[in-house]
PDB file of N, CA and C in Angstrom:
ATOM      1  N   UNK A   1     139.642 166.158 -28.724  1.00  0.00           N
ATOM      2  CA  UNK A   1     139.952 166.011 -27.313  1.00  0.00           C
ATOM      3  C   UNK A   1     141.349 166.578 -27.052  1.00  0.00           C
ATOM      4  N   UNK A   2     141.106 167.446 -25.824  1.00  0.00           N
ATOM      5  CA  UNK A   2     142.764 168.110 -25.847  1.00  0.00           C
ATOM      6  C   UNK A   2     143.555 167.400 -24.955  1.00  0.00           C
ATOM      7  N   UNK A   3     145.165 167.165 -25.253  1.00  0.00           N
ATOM      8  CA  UNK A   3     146.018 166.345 -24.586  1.00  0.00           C
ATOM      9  C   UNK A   3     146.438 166.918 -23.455  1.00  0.00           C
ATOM     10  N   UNK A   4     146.933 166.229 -22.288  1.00  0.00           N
ATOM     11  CA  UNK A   4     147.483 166.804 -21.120  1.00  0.00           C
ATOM     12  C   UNK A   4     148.636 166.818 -21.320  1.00  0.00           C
ATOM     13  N   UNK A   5     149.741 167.574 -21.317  1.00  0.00           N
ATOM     14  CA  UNK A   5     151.635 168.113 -21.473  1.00  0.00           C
ATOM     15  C   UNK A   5     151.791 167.686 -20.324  1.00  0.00           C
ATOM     16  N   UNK A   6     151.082 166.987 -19.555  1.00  0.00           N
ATOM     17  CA  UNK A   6     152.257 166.740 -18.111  1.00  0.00           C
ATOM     18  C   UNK A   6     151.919 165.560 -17.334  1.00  0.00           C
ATOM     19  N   UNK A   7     151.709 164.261 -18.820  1.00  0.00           N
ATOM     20  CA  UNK A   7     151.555 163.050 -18.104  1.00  0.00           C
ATOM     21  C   UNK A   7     153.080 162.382 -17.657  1.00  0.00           C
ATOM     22  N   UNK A   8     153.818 163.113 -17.827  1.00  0.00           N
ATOM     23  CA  UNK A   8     155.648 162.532 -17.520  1.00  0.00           C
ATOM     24  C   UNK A   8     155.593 163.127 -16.099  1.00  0.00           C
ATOM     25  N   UNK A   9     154.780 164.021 -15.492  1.00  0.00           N
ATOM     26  CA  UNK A   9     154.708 163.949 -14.024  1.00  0.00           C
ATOM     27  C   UNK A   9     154.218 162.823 -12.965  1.00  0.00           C
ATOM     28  N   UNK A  10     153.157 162.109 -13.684  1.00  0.00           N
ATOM     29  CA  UNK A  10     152.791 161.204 -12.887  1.00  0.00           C
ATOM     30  C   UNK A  10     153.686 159.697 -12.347  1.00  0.00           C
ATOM     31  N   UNK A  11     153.128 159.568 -11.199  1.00  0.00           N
ATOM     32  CA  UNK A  11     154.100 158.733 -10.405  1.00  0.00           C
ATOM     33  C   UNK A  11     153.401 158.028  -9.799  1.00  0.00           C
ATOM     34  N   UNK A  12     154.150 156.506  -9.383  1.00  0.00           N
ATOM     35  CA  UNK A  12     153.067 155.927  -8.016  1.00  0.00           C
ATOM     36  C   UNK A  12     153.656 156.062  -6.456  1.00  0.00           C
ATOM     37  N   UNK A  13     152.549 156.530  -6.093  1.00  0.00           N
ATOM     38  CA  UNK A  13     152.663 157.023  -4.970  1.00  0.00           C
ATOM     39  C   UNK A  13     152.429 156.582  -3.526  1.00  0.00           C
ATOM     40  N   UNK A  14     152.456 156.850  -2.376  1.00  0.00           N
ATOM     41  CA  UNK A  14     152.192 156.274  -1.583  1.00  0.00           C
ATOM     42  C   UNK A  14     151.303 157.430  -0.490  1.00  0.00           C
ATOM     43  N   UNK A  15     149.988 157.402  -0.089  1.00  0.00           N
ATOM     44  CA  UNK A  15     149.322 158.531   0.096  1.00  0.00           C
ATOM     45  C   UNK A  15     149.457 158.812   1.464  1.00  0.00           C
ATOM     46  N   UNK A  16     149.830 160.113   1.952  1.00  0.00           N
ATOM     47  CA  UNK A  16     150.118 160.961   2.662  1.00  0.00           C
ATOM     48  C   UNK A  16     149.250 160.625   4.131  1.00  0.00           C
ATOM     49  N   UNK A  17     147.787 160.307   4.066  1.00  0.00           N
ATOM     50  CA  UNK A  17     147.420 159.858   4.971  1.00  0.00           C
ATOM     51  C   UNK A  17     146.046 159.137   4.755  1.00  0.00           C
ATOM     52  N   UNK A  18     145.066 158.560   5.717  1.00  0.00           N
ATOM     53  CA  UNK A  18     144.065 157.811   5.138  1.00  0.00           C
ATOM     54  C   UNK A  18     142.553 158.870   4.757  1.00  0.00           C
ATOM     55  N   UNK A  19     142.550 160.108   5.384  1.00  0.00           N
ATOM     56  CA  UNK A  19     141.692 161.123   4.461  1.00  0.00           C
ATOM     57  C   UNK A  19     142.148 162.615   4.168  1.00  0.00           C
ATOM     58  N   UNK A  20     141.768 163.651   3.742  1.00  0.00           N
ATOM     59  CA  UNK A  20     142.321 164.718   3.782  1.00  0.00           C
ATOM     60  C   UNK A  20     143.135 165.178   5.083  1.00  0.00           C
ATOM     61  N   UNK A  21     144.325 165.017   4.654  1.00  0.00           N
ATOM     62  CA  UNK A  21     145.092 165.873   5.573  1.00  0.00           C
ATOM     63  C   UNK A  21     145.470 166.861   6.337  1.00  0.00           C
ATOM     64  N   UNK A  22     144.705 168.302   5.350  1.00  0.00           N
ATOM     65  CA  UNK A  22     144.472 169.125   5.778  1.00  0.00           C
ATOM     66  C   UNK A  22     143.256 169.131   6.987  1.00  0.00           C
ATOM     67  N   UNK A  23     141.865 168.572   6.530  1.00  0.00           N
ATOM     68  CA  UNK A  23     141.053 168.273   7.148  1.00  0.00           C
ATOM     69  C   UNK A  23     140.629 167.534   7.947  1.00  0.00           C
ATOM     70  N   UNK A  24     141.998 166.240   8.365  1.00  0.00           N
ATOM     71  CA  UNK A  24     141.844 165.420   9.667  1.00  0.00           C
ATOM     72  C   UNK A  24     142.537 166.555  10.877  1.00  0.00           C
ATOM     73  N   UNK A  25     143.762 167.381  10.291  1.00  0.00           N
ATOM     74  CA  UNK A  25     144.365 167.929  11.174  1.00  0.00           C
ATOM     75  C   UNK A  25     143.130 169.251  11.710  1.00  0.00           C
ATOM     76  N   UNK A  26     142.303 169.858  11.078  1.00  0.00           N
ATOM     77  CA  UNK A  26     141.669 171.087  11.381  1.00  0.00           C
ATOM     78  C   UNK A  26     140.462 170.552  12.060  1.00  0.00           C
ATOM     79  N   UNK A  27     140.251 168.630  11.782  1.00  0.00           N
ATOM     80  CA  UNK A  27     138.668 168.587  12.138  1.00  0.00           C
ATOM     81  C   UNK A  27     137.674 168.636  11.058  1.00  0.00           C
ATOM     82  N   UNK A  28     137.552 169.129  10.077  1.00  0.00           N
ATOM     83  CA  UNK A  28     137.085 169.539   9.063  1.00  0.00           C
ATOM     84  C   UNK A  28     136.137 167.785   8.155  1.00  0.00           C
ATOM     85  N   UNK A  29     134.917 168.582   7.909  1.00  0.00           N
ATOM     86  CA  UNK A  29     134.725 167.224   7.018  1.00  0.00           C
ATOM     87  C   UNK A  29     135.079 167.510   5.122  1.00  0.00           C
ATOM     88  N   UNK A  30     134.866 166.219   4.565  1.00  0.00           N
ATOM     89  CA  UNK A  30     135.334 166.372   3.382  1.00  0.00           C
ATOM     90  C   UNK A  30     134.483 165.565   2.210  1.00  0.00           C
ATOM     91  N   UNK A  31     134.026 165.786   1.435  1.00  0.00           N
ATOM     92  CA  UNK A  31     132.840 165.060   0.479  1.00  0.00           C
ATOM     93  C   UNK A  31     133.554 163.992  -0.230  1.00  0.00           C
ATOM     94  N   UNK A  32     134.604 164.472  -1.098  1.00  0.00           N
ATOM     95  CA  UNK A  32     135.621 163.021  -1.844  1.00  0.00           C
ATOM     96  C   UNK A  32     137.038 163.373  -1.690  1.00  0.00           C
ATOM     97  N   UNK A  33     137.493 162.553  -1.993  1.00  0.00           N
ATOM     98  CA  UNK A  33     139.477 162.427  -1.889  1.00  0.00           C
ATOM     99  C   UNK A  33     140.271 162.693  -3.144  1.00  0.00           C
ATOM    100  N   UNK A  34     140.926 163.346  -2.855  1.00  0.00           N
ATOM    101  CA  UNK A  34     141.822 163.647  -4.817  1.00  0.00           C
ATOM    102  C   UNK A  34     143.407 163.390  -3.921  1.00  0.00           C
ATOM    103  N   UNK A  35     144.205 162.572  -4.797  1.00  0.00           N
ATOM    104  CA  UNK A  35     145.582 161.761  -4.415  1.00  0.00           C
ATOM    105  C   UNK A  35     146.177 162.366  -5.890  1.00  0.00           C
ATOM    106  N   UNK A  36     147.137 163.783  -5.047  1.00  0.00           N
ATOM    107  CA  UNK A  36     148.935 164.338  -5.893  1.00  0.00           C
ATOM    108  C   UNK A  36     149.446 162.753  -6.304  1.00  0.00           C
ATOM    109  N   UNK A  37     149.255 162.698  -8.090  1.00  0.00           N
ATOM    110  CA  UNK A  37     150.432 161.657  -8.543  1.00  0.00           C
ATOM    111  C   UNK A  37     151.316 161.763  -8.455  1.00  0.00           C
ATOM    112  N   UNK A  38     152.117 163.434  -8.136  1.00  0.00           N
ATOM    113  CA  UNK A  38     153.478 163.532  -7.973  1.00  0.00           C
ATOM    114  C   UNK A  38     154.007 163.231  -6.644  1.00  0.00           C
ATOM    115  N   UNK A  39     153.294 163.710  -5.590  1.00  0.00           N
ATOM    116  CA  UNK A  39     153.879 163.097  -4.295  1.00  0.00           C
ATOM    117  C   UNK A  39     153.220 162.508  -2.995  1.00  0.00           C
ATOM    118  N   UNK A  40     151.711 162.378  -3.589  1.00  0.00           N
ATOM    119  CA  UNK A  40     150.833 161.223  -2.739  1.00  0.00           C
ATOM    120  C   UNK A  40     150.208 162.158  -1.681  1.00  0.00           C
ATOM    121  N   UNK A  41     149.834 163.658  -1.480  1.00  0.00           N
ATOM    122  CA  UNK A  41     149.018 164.322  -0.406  1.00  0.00           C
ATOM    123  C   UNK A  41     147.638 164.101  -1.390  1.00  0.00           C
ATOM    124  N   UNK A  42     146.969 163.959   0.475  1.00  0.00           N
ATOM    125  CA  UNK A  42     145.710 163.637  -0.118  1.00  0.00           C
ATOM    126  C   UNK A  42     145.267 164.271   0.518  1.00  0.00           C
ATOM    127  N   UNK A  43     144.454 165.282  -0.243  1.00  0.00           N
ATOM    128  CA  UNK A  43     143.243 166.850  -0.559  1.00  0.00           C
ATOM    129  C   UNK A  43     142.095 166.092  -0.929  1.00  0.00           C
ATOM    130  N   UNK A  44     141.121 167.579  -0.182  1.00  0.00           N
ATOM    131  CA  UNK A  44     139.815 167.114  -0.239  1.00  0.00           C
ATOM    132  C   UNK A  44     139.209 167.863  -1.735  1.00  0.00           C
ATOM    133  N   UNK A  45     137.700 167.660  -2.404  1.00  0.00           N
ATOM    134  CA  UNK A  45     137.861 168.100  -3.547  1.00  0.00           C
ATOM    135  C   UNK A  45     137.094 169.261  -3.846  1.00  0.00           C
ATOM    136  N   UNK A  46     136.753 169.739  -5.198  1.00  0.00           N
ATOM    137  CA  UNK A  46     136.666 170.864  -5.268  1.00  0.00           C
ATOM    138  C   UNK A  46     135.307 171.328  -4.816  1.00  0.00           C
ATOM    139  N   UNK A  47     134.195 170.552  -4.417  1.00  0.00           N
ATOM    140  CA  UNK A  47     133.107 170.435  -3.552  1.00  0.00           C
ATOM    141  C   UNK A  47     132.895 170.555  -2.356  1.00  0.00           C
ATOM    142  N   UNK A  48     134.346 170.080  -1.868  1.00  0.00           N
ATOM    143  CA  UNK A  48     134.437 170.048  -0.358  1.00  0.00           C
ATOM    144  C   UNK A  48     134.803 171.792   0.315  1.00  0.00           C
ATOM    145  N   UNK A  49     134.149 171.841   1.407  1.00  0.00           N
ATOM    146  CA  UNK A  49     134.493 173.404   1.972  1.00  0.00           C
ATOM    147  C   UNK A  49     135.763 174.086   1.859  1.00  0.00           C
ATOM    148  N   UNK A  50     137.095 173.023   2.426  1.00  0.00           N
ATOM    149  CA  UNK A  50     138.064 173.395   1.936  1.00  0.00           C
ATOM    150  C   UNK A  50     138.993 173.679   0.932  1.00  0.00           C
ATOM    151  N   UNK A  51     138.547 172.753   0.086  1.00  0.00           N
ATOM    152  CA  UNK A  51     139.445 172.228  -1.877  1.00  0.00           C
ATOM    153  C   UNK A  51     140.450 171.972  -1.307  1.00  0.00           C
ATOM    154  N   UNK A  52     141.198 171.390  -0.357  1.00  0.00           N
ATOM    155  CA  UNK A  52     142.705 171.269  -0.125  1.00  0.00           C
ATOM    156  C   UNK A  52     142.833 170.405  -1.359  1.00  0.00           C
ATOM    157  N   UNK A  53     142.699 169.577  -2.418  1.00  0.00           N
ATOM    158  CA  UNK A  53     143.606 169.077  -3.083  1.00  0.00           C
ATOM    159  C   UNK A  53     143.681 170.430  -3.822  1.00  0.00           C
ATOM    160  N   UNK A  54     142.792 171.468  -4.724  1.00  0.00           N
ATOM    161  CA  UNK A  54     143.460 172.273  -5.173  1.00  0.00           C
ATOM    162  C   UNK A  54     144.282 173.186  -4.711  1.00  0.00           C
ATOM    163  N   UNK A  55     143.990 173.372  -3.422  1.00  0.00           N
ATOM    164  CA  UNK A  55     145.095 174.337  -2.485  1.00  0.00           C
ATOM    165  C   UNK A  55     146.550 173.470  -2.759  1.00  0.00           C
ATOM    166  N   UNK A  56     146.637 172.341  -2.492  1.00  0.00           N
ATOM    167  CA  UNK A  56     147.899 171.647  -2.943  1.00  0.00           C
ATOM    168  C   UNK A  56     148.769 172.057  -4.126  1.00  0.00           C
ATOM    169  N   UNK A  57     147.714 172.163  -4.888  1.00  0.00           N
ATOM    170  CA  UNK A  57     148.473 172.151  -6.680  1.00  0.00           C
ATOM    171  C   UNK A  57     148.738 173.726  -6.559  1.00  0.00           C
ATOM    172  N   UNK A  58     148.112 174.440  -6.108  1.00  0.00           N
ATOM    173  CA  UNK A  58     148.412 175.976  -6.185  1.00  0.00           C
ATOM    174  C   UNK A  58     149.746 176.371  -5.153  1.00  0.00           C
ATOM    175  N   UNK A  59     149.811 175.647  -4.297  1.00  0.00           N
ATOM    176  CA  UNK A  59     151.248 175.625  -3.518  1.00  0.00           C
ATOM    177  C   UNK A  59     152.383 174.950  -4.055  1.00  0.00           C
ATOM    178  N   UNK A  60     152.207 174.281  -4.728  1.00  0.00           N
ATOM    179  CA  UNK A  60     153.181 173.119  -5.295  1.00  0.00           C
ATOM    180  C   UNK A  60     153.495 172.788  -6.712  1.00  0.00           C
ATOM    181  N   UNK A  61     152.510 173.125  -7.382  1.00  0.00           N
ATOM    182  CA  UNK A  61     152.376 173.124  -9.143  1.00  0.00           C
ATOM    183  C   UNK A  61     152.205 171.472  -9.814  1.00  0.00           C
ATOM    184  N   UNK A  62     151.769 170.929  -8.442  1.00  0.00           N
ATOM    185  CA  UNK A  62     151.893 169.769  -8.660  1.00  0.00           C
ATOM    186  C   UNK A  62     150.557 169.211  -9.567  1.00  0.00           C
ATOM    187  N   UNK A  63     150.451 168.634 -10.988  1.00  0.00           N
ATOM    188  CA  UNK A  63     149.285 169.364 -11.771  1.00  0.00           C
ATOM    189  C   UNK A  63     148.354 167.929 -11.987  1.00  0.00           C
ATOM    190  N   UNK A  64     148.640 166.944 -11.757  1.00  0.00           N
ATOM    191  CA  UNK A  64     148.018 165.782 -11.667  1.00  0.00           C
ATOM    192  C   UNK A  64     147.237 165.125 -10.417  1.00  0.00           C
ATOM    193  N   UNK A  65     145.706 164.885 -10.245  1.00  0.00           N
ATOM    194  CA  UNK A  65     145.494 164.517  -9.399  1.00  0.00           C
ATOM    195  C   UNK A  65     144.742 162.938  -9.744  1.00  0.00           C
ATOM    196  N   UNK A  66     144.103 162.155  -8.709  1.00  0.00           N
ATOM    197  CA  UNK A  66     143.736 160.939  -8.998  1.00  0.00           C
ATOM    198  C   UNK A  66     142.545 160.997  -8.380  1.00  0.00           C
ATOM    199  N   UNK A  67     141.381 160.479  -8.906  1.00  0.00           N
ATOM    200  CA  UNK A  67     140.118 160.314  -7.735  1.00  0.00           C
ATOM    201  C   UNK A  67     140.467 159.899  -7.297  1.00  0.00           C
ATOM    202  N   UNK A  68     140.206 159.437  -5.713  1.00  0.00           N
ATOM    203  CA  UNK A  68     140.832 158.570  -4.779  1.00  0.00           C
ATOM    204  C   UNK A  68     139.679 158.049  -3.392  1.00  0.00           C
ATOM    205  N   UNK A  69     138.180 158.084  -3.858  1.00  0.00           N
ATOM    206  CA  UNK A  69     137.546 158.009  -2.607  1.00  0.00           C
ATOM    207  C   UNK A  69     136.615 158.083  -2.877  1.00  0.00           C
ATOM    208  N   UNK A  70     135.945 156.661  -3.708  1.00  0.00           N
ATOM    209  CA  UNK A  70     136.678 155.190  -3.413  1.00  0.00           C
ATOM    210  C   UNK A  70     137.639 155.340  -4.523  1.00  0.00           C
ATOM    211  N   UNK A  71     138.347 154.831  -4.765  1.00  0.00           N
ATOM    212  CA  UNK A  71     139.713 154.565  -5.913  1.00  0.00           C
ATOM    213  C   UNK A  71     138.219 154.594  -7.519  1.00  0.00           C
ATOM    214  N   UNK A  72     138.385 155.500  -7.567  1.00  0.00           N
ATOM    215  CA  UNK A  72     137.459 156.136  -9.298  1.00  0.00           C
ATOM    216  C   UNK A  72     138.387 155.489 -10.665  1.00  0.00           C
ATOM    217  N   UNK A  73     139.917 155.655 -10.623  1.00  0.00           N
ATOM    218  CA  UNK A  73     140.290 155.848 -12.104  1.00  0.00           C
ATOM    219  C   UNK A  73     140.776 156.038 -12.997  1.00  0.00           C
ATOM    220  N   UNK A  74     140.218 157.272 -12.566  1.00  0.00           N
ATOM    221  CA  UNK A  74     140.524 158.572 -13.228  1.00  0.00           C
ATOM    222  C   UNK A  74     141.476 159.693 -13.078  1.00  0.00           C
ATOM    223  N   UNK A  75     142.259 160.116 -13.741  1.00  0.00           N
ATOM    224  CA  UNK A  75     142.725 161.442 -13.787  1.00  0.00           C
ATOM    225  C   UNK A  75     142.858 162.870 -14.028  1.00  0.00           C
ATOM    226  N   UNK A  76     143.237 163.865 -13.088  1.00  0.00           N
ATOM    227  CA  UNK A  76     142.561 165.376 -13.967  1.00  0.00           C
ATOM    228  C   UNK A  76     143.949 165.796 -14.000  1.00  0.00           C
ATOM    229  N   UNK A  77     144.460 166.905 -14.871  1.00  0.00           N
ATOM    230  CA  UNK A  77     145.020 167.354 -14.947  1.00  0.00           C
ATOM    231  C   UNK A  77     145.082 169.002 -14.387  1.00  0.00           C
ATOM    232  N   UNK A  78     145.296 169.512 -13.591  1.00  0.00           N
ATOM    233  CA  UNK A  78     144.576 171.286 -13.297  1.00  0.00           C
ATOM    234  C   UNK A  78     144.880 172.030 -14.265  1.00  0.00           C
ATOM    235  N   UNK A  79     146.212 172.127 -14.930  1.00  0.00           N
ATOM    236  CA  UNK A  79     146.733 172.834 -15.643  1.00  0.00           C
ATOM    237  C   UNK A  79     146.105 172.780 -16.855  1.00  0.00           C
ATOM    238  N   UNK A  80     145.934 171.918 -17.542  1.00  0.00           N
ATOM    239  CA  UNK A  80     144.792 171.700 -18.971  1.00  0.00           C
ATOM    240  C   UNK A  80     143.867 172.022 -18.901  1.00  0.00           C
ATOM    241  N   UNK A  81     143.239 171.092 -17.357  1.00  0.00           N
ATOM    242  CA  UNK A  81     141.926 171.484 -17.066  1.00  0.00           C
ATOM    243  C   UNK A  81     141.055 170.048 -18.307  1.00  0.00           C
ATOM    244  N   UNK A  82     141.633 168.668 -18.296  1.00  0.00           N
ATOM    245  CA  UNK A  82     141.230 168.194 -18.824  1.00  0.00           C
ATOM    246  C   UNK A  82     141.335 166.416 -18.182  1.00  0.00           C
ATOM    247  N   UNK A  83     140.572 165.701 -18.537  1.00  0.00           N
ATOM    248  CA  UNK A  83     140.939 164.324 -17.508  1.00  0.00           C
ATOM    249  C   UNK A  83     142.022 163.666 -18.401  1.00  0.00           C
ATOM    250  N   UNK A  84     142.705 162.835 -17.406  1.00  0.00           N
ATOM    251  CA  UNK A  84     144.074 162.140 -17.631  1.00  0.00           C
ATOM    252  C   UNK A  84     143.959 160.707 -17.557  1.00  0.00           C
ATOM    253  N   UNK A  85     144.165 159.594 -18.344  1.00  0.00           N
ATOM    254  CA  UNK A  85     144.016 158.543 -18.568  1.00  0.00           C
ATOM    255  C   UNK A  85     145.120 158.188 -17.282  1.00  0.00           C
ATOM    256  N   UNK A  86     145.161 157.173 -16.588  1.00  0.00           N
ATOM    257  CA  UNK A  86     145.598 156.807 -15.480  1.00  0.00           C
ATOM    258  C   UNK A  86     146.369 155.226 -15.779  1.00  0.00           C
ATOM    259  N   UNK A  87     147.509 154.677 -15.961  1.00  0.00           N
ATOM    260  CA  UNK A  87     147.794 153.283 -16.259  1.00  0.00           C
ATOM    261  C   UNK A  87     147.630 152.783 -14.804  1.00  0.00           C
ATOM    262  N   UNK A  88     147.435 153.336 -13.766  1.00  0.00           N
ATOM    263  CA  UNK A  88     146.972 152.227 -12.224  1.00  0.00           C
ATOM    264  C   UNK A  88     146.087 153.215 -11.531  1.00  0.00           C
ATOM    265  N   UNK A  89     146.139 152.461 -10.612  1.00  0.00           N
ATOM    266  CA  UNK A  89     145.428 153.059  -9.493  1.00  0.00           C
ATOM    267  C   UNK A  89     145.964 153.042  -8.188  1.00  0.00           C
ATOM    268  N   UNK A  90     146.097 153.944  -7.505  1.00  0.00           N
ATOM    269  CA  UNK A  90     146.661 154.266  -5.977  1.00  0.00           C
ATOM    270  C   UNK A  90     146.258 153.342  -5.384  1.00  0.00           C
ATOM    271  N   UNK A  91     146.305 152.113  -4.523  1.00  0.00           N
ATOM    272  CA  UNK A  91     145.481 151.361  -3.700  1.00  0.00           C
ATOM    273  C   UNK A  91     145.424 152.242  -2.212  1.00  0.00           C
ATOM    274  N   UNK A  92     143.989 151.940  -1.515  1.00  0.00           N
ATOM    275  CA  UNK A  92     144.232 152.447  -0.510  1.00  0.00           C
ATOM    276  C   UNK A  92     145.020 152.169   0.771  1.00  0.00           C
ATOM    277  N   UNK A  93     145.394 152.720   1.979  1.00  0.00           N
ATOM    278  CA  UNK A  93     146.461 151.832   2.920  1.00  0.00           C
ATOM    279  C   UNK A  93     145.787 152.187   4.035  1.00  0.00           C
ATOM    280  N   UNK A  94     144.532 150.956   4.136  1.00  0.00           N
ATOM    281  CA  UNK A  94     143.826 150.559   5.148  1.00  0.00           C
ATOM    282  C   UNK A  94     142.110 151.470   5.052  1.00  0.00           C
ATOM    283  N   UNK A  95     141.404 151.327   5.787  1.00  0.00           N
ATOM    284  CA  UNK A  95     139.880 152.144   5.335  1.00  0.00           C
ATOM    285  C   UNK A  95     139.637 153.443   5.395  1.00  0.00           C
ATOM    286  N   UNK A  96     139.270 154.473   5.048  1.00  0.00           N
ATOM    287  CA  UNK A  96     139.213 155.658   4.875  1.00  0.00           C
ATOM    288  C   UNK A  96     138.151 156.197   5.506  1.00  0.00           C
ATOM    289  N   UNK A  97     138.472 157.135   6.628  1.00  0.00           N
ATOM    290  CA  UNK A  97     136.755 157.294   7.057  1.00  0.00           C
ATOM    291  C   UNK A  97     136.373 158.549   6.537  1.00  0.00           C
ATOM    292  N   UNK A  98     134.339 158.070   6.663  1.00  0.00           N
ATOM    293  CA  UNK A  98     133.872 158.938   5.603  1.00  0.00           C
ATOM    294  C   UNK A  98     133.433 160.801   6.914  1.00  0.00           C
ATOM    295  N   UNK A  99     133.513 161.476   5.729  1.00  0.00           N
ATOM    296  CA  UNK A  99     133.704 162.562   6.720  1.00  0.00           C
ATOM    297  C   UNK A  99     131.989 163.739   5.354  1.00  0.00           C
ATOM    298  N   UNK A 100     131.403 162.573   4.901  1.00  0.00           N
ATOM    299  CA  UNK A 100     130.320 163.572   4.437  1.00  0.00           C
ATOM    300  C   UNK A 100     129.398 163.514   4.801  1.00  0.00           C
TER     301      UNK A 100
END
């Protein structure tokens, strides 16, 4: 199993808004939620029409993301390209509406 080099990025965070950000502002719907451990924007995922969480990491290098919708877990890393063991979980801040 290969290790992720950039679990010293992760952080707890406080998330950017209650669904994709990109996609509340455009209108846009979104299939699941991925939450930046480094600074809490929350992108839609790589299923969704837009990928804003990977558009995030490609603007930002920010390389850790969190399932986040419903709270999964789990962690990916983009840069490895491998999942990231997670010691918490983001709680959410208030209900998330569903946009699939």
């Amino acid at each position: 199993m290969m290790a992720c080099a950039h679990t010293s990025t992760i952080r707890k965070v406080t998330p950017s808004t209650r669904g994709c950000e990109e996609c509340l502002k455009i209108g846009s719907q979104w299939l699941h939620l991925r939450i930046c451990r480094q600074c809490g924007h929350v992108g839609c995922c790589d299923q969704s029409p837009h990928r804003h969480a990977r558009a995030h990491f490609r603007q930002t290098a920010h390389p850790i993301i969190e399932g986040y919708d419903p709270p999964e877990g789990w962690g990916w890393c983009y840069v490895d390209d491998v999942e990231v063991e997670l010691e918490d979980q983001t709680p959410h801040d208030g209900p998330i509406p569903r946009f699939y």
